[in-house]
N, C-alpha and C. Protein backbone atom coordinates (compact mmCIF):
# COMPACT_ATOMS: atom_id res chain seq x y z
N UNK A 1 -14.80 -32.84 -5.27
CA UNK A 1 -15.26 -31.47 -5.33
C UNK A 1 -16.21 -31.35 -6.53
N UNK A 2 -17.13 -31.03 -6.10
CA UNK A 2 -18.22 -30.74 -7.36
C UNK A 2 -18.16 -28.89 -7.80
N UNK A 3 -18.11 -29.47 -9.30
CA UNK A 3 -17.88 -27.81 -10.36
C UNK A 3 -19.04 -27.36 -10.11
N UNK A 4 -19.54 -26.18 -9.91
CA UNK A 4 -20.69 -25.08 -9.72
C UNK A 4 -20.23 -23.90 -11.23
N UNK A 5 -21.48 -24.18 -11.87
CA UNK A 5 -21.93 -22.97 -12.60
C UNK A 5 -21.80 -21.52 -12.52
N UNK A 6 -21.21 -20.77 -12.71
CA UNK A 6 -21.44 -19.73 -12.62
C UNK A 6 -22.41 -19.18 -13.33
N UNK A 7 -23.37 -17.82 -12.39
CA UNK A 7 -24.60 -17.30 -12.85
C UNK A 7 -24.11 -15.67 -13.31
N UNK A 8 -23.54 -15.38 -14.02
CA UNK A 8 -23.25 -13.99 -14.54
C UNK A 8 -24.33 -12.76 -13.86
N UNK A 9 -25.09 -13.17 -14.51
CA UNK A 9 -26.40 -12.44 -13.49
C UNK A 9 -26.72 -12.08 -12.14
N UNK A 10 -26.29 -13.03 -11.62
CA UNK A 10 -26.58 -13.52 -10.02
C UNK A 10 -24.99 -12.75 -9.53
N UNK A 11 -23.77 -12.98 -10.25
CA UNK A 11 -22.63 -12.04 -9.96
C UNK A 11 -23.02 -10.73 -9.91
N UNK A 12 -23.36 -10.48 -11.17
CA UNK A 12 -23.23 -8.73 -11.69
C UNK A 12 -24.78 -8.53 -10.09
N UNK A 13 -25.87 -9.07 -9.99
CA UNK A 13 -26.38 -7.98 -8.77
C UNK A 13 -25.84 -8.29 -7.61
N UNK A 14 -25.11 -9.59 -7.16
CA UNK A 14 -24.60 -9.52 -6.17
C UNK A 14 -23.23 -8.02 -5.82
N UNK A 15 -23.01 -8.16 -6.70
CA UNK A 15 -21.97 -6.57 -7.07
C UNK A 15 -22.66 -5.47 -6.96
N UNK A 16 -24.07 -4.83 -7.35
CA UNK A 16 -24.21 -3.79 -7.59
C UNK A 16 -25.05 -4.16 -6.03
N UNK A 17 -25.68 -4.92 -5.45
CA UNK A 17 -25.88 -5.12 -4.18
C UNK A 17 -25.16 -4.54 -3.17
N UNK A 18 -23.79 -4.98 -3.46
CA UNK A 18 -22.72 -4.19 -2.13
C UNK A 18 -22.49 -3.12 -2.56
N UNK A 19 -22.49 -2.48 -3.50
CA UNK A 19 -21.86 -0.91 -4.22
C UNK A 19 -22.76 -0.36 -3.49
N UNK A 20 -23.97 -0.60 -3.86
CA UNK A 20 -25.45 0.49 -3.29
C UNK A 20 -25.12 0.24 -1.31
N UNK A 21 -24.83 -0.86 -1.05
CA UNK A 21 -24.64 -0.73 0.49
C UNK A 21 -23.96 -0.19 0.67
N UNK A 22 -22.31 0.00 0.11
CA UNK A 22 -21.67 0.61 0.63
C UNK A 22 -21.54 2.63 0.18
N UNK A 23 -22.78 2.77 -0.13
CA UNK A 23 -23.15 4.31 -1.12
C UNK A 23 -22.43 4.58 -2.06
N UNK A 24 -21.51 3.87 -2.93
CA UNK A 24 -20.53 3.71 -3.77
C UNK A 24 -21.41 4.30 -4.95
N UNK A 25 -20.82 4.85 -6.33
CA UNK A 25 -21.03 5.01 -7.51
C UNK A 25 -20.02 4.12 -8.25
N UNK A 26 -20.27 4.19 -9.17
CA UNK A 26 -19.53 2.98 -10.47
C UNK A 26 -18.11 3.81 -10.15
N UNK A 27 -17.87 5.09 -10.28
CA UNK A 27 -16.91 5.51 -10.28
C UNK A 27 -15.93 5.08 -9.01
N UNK A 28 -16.50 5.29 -7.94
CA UNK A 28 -15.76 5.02 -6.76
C UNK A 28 -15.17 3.67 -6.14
N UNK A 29 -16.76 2.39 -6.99
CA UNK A 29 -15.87 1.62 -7.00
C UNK A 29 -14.62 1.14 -7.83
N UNK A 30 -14.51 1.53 -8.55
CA UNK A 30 -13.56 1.28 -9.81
C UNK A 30 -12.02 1.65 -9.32
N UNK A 31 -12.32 3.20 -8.60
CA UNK A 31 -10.88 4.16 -7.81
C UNK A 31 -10.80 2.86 -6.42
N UNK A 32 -11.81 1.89 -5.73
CA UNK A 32 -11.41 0.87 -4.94
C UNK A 32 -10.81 -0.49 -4.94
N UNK A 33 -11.19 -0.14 -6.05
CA UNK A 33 -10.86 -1.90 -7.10
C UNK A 33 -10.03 -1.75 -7.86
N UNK A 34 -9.38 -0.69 -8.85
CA UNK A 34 -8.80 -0.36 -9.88
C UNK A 34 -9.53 -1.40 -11.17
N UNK A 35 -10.53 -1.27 -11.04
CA UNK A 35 -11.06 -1.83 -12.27
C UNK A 35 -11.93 -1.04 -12.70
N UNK A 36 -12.06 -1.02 -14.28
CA UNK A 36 -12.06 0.18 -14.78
C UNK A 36 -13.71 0.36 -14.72
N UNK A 37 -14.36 1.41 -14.94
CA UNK A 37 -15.65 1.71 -14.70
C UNK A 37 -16.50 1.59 -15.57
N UNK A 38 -15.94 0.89 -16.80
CA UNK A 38 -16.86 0.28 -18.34
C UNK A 38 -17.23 -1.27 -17.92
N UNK A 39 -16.02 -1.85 -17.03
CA UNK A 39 -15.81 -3.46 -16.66
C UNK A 39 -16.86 -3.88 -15.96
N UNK A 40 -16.85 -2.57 -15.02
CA UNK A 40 -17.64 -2.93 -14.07
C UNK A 40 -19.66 -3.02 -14.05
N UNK A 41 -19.36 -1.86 -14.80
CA UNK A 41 -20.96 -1.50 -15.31
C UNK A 41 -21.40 -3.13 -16.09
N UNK A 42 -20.39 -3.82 -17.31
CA UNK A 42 -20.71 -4.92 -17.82
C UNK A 42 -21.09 -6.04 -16.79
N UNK A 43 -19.76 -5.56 -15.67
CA UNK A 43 -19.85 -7.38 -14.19
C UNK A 43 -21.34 -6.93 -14.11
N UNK A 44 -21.64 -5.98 -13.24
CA UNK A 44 -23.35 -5.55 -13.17
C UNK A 44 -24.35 -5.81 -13.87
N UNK A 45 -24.52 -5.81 -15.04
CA UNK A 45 -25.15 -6.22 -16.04
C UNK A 45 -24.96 -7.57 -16.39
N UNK A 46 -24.00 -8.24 -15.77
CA UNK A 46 -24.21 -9.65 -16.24
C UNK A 46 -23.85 -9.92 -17.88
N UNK A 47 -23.20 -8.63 -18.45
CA UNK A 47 -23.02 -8.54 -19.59
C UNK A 47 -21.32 -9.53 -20.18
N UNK A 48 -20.83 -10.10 -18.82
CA UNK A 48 -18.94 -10.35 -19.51
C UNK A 48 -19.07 -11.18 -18.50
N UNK A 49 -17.99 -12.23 -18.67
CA UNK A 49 -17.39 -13.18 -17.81
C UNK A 49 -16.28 -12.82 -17.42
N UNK A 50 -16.19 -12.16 -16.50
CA UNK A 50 -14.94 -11.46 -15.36
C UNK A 50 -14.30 -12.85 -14.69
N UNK A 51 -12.88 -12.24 -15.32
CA UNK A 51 -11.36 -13.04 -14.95
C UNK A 51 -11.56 -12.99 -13.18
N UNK A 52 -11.24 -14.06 -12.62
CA UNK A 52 -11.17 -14.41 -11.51
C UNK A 52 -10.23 -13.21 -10.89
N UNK A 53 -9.27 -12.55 -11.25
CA UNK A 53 -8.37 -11.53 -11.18
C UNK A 53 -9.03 -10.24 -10.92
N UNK A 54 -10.53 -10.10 -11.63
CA UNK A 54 -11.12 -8.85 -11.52
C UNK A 54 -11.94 -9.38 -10.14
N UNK A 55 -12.68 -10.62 -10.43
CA UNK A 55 -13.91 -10.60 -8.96
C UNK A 55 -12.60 -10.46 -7.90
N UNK A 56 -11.64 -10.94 -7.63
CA UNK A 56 -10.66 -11.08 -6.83
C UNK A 56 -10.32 -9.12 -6.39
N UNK A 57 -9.99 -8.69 -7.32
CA UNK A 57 -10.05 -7.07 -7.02
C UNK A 57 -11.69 -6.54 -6.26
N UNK A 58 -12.26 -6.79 -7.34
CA UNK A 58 -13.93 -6.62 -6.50
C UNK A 58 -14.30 -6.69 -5.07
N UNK A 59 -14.25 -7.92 -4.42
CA UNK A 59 -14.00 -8.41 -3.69
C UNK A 59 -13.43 -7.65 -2.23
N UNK A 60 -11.87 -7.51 -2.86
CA UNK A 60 -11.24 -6.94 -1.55
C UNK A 60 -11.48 -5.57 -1.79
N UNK A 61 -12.26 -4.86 -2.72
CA UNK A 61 -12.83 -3.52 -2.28
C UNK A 61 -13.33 -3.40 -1.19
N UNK A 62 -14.68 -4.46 -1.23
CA UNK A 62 -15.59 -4.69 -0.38
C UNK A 62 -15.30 -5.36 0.82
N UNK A 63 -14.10 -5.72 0.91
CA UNK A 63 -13.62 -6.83 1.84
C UNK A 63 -14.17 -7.76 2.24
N UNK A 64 -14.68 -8.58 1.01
CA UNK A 64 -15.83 -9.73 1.41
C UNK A 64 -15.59 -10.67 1.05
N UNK A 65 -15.80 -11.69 1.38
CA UNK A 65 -15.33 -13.31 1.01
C UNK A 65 -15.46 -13.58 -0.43
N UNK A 66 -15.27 -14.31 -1.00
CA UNK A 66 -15.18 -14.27 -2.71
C UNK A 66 -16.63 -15.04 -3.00
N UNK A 67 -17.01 -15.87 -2.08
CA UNK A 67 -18.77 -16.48 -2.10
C UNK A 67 -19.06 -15.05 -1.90
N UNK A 68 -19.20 -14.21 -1.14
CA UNK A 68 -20.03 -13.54 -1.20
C UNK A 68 -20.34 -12.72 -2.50
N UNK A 69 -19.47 -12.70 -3.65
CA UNK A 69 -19.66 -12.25 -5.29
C UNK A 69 -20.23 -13.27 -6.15
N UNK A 70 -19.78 -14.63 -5.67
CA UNK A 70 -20.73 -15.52 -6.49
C UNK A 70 -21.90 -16.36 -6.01
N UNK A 71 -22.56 -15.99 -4.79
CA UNK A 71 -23.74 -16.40 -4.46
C UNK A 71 -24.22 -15.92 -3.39
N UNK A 72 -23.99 -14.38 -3.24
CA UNK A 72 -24.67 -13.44 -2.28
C UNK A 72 -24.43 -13.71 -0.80
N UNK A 73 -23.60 -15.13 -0.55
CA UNK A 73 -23.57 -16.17 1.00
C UNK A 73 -21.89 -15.04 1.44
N UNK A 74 -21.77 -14.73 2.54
CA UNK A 74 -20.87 -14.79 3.46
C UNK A 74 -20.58 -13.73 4.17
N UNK A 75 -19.64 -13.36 4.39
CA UNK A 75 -19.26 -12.34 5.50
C UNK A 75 -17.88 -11.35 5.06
N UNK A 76 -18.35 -10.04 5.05
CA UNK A 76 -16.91 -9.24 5.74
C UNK A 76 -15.90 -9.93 6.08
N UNK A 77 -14.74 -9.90 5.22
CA UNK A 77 -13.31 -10.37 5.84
C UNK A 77 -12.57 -9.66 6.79
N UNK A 78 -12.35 -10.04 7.43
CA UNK A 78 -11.82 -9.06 8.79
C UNK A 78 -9.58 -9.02 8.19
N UNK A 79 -9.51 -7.92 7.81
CA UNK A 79 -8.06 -8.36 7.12
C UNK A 79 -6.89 -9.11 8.13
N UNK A 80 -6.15 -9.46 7.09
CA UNK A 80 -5.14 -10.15 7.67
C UNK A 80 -4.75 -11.24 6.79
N UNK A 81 -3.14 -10.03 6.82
CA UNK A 81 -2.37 -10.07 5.85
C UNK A 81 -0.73 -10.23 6.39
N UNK A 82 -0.23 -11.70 6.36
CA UNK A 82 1.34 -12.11 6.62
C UNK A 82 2.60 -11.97 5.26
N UNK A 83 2.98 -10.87 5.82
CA UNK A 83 4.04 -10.80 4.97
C UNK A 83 5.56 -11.86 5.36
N UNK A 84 6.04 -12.58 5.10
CA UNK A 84 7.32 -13.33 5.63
C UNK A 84 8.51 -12.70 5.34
N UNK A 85 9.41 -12.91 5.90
CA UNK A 85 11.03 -11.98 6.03
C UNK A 85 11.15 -12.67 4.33
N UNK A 86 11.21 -13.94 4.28
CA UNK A 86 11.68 -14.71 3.00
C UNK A 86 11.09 -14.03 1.65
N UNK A 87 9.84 -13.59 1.92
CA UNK A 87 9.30 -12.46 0.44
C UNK A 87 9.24 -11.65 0.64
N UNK A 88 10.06 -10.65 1.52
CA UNK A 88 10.08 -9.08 1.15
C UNK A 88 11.25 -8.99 0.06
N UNK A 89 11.07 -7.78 -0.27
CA UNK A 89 11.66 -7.49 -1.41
C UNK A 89 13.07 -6.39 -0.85
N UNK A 90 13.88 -6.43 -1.54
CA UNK A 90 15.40 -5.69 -1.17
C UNK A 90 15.32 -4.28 -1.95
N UNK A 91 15.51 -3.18 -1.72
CA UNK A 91 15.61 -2.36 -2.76
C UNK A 91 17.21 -1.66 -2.94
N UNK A 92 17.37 -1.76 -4.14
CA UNK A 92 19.00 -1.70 -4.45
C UNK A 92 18.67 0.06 -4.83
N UNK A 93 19.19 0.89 -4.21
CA UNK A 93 18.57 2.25 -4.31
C UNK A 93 20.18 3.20 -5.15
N UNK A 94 21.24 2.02 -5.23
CA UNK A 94 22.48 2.74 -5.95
C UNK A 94 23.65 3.69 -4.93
N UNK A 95 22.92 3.40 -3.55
CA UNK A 95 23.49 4.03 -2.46
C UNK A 95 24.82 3.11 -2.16
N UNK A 96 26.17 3.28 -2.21
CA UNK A 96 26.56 2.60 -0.89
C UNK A 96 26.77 2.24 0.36
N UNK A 97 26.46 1.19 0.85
CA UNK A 97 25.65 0.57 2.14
C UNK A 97 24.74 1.04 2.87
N UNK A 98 23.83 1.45 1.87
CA UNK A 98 22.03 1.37 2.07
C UNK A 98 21.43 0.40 1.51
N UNK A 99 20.36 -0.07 2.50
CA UNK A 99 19.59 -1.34 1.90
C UNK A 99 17.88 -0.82 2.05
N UNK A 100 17.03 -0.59 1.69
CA UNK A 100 15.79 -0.72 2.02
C UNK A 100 15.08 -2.20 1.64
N UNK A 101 14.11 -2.31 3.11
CA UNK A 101 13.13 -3.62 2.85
C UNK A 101 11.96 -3.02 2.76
N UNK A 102 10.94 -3.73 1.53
CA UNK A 102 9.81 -3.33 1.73
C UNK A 102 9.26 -4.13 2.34
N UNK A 103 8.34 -3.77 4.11
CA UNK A 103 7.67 -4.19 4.12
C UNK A 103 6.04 -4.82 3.48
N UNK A 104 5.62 -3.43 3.49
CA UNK A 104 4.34 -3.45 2.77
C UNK A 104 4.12 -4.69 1.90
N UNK A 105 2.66 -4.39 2.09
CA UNK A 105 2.25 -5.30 0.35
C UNK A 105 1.65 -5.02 -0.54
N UNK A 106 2.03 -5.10 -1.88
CA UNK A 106 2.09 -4.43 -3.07
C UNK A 106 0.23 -3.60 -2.85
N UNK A 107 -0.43 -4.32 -2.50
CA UNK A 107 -2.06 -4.00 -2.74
C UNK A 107 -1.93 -2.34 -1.71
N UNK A 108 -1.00 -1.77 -0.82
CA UNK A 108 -1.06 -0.91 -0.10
C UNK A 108 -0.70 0.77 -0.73
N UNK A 109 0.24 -0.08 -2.04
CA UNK A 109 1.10 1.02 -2.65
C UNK A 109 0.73 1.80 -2.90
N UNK A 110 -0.36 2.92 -3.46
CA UNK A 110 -0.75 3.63 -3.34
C UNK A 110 -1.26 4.66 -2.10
N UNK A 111 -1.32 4.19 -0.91
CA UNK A 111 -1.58 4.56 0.10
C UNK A 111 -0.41 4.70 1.21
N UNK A 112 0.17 3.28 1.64
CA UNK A 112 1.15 3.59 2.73
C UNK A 112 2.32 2.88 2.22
N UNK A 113 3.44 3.02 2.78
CA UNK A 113 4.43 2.16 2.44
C UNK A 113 5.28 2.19 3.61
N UNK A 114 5.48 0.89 3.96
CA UNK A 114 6.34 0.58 5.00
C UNK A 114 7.67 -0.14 4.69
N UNK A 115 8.74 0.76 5.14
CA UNK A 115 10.30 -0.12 4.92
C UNK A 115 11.02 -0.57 6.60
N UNK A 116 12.16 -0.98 6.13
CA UNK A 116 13.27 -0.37 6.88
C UNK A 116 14.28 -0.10 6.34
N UNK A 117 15.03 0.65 6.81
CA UNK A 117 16.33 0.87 5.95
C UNK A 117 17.42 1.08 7.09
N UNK A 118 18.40 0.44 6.08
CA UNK A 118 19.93 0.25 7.09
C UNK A 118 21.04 0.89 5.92
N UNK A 119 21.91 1.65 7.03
CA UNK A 119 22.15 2.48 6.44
C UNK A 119 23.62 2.51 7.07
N UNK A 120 24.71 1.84 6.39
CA UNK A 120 26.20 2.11 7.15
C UNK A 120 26.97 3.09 7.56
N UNK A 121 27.81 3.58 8.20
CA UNK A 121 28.28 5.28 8.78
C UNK A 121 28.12 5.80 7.57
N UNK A 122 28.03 7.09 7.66
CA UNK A 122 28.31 7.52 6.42
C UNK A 122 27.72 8.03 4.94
N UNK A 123 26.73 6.91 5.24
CA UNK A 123 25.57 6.25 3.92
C UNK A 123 24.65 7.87 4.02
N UNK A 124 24.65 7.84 2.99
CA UNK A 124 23.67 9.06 2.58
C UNK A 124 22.23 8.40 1.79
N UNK A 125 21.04 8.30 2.21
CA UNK A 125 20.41 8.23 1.20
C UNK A 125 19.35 10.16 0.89
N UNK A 126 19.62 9.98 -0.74
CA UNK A 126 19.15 11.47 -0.92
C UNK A 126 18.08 11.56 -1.67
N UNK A 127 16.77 12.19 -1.17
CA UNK A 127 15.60 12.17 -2.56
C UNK A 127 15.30 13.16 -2.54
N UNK A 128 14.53 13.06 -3.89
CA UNK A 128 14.02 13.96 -4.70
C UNK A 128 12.58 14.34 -3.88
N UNK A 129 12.30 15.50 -4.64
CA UNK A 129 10.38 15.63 -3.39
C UNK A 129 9.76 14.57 -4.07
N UNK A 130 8.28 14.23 -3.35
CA UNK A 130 7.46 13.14 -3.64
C UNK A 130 5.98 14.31 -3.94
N UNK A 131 4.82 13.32 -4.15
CA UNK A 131 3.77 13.64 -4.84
C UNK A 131 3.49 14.97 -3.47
N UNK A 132 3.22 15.96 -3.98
CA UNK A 132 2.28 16.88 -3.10
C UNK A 132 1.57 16.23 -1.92
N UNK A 133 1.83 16.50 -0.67
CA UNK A 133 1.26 16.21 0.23
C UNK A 133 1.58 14.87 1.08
N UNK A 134 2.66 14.03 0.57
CA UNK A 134 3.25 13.17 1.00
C UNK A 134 3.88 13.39 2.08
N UNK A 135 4.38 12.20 3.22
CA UNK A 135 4.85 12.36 4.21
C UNK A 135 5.56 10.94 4.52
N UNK A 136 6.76 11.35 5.46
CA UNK A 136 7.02 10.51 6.14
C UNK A 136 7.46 10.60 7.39
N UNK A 137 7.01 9.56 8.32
CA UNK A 137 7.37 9.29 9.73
C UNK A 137 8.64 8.01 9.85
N UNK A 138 9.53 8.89 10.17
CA UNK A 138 11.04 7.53 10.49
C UNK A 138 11.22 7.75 11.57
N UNK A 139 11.47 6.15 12.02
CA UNK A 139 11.66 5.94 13.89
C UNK A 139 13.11 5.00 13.34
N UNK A 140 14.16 5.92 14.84
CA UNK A 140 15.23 4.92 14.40
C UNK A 140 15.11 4.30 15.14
N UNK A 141 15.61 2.85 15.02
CA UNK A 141 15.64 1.35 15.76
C UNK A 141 17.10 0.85 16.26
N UNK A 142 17.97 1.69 15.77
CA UNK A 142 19.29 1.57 16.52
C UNK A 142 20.11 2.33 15.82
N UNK A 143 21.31 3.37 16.28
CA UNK A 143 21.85 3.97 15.43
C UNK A 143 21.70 5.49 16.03
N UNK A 144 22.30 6.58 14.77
CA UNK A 144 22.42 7.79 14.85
C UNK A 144 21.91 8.50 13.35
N UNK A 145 21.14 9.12 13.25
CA UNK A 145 21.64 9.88 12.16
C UNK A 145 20.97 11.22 11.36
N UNK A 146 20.50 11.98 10.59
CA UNK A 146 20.63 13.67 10.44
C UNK A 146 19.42 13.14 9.33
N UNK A 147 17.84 14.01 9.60
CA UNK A 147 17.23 13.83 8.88
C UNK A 147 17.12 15.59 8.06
N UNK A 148 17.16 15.48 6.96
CA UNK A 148 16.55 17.03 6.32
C UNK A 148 15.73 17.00 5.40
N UNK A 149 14.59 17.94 5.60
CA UNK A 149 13.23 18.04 4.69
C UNK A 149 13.56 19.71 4.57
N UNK A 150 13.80 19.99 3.11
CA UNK A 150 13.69 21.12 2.93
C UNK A 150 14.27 22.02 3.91
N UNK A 151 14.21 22.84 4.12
CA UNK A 151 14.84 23.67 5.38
C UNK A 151 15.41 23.35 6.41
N UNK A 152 14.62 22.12 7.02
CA UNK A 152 14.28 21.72 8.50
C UNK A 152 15.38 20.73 8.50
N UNK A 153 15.94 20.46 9.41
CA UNK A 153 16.99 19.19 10.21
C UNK A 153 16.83 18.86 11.34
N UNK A 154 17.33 17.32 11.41
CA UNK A 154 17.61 17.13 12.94
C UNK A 154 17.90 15.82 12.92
N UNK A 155 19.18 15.60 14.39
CA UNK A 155 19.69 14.16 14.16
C UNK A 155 18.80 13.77 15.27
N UNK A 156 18.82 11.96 14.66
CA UNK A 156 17.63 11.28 15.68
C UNK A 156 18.76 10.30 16.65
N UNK A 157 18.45 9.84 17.35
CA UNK A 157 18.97 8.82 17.44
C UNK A 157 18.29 7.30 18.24
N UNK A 158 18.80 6.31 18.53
CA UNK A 158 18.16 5.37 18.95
C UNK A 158 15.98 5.70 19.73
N UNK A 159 15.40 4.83 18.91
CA UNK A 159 14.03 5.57 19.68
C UNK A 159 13.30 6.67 19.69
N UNK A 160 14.33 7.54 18.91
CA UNK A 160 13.74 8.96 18.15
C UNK A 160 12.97 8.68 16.67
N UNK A 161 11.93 9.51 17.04
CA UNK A 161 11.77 9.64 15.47
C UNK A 161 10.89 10.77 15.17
N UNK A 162 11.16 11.34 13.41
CA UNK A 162 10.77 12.48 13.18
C UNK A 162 9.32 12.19 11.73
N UNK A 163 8.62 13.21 12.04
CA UNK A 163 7.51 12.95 11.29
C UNK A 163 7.61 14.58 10.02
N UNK A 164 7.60 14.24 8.65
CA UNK A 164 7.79 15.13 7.83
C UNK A 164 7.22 15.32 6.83
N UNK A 165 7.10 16.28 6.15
CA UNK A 165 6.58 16.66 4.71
C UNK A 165 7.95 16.12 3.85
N UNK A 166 7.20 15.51 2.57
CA UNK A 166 8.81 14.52 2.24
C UNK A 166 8.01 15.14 0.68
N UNK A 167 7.19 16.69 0.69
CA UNK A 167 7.18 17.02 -1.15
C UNK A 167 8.26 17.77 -1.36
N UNK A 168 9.00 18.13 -0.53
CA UNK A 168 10.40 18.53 -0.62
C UNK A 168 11.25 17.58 -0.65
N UNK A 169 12.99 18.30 -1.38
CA UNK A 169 13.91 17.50 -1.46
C UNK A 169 14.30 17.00 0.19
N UNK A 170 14.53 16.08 0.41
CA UNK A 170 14.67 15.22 1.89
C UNK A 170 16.17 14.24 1.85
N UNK A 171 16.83 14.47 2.42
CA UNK A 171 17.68 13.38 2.83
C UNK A 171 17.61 12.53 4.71
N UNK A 172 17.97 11.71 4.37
CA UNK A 172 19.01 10.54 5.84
C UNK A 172 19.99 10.19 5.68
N UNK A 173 21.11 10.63 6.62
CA UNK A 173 22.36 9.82 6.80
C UNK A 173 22.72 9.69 7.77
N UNK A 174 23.95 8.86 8.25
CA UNK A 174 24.23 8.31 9.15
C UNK A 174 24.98 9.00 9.77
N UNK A 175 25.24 9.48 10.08
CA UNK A 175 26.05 10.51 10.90
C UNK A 175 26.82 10.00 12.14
N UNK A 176 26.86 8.66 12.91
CA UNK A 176 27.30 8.11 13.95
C UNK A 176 28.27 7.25 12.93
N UNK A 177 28.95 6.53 13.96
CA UNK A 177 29.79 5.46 13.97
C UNK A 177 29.62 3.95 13.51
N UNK A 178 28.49 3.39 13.93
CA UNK A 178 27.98 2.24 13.88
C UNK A 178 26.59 2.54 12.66
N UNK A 179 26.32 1.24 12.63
CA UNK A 179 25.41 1.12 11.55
C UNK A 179 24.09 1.60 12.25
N UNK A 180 23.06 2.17 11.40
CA UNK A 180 21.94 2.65 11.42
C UNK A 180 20.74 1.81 10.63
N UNK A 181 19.50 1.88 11.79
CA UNK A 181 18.87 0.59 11.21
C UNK A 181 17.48 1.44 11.99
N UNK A 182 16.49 1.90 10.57
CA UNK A 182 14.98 2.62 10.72
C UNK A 182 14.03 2.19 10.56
N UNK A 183 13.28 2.57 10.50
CA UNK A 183 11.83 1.81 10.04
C UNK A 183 11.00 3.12 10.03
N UNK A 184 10.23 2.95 8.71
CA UNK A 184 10.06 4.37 8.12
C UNK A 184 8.55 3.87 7.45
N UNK A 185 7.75 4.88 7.66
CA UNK A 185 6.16 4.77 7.12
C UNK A 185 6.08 6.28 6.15
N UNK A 186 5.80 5.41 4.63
CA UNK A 186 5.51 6.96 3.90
C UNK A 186 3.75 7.11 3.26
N UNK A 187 3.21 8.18 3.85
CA UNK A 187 2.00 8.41 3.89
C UNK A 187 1.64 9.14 2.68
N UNK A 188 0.58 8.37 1.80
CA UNK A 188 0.31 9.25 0.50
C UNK A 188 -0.71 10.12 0.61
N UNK A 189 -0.91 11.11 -0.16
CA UNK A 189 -1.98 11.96 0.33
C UNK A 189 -3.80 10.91 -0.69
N UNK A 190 -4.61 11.52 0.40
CA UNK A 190 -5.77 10.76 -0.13
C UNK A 190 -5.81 11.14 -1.57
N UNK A 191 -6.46 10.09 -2.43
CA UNK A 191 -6.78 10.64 -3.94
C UNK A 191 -8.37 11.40 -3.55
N UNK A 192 -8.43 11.73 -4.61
CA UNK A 192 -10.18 12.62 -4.68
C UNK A 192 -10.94 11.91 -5.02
C-alpha cells in the first residue's frame, strides 16, 4: 500500500465544494456534522489538519465516500447500516422485569430511536414527559398491555399499536398474564 499525502487545501475546497452543492451555510453544516462552525471554516481554509474523526463526521453529513473529502473522486453513499443482536446495548431502566434493547445506532440519537422492550405481567415502565414535541409509536409484538399519555389510555394487544405525544408524563404496563414484548420508535422533534 502506498502512503498518499494529504493536501489540506485540496480537503478544505473539496468541503466547501459539497456545502455550496448541497445550499448549506457553515452553520448548517456544523448542526449536520456536529462539528463546530470555527473547525469547519479552518477544514475550508485549509487552515488545520482535521482528525480523521472530524473528516469521518464531514463526510457522513454529506453521505459521501471518505475519497470523496480527500480528492474530490467518488460517489454518494447509499446508507447501510448492520446493527448485530451481539452489540445492541441492554438498558437497565431500575424497573422490575423490564428490559429495553436499543436498537438504533448511536449516530441516530438525536433524531429517532428504536427499542424493544419486554416487559413481565405486571412490569410497569413509568416516564417522565420528553423534549416538547416528541413522540412515540409502540407496536406490540406479543402480549397485552395499557398505554397512558397524559389523559389518554388504551390497552393494546398482540399487533396493535398506538402512536403518541410522549411531552407528557406516559406510562406501559403489562396488564395480561404472559410476558409482553414491543417494539417502539421515539420520534424527536426537528431542531431549527
Amino acid at each position: 500500500m502506498t502512503a498518499h499525502a494529504i493536501d489540506l487545501c485540496a480537503i478544505g475546497e473539496n468541503v466547501k465544494k459539497l456545502r455550496q452543492n448541497e445550499g448549506w451555510s457553515l452553520d448548517e453544516l456544523s448542526l449536520h456534522s456536529g462539528v463546530s462552525k470555527a473547525m469547519l471554516s479552518n477544514v475550508e481554509s485549509g487552515k488545520v489538519n482535521p482528525t480523521i474523526a472530524t473528516l469521518w463526521k464531514i463526510a457522513l453529513a454529506f453521505e459521501v465516500d471518505f475519497n470523496v473529502l480527500l480528492r474530490g473522486e467518488g460517489n454518494k453513499v447509499k446508507l447501510f447500516t448492520v446493527c448485530r443482536h451481539e452489540d445492541l446495548i441492554s438498558l437497565d431502566v431500575g424497573v422490575p422485569g423490564a428490559r429495553i434493547i436499543v436498537l438504533s445506532p448511536p449516530s441516530m440519537a438525536d433524531d429517532l430511536e428504536l427499542y424493544t422492550l419486554e416487559l413481565a405481567p405486571g412490569s410497569l415502565l413509568d416516564s417522565e414527559p420528553h423534549t416538547a414535541g416528541t413522540q412515540e409509536f409502540v407496536t406490540v409484538l406479543s402480549g397485552r398491555v395499557e398505554v397512558v399519555a397524559g389523559e389518554r389510555a388504551t390497552t393494546l394487544e398482540t399487533d396493535d399499536m398506538v402512536h403518541y405525544q410522549c411531552d407528557v408524563h406516559h406510562s406501559i404496563r403489562n396488564c395480561g398474564t404472559e410476558p409482553a414484548r414491543l417494539y417502539m420508535v421515539v420520534r424527536f422533534p426537528e431542531r431549527p
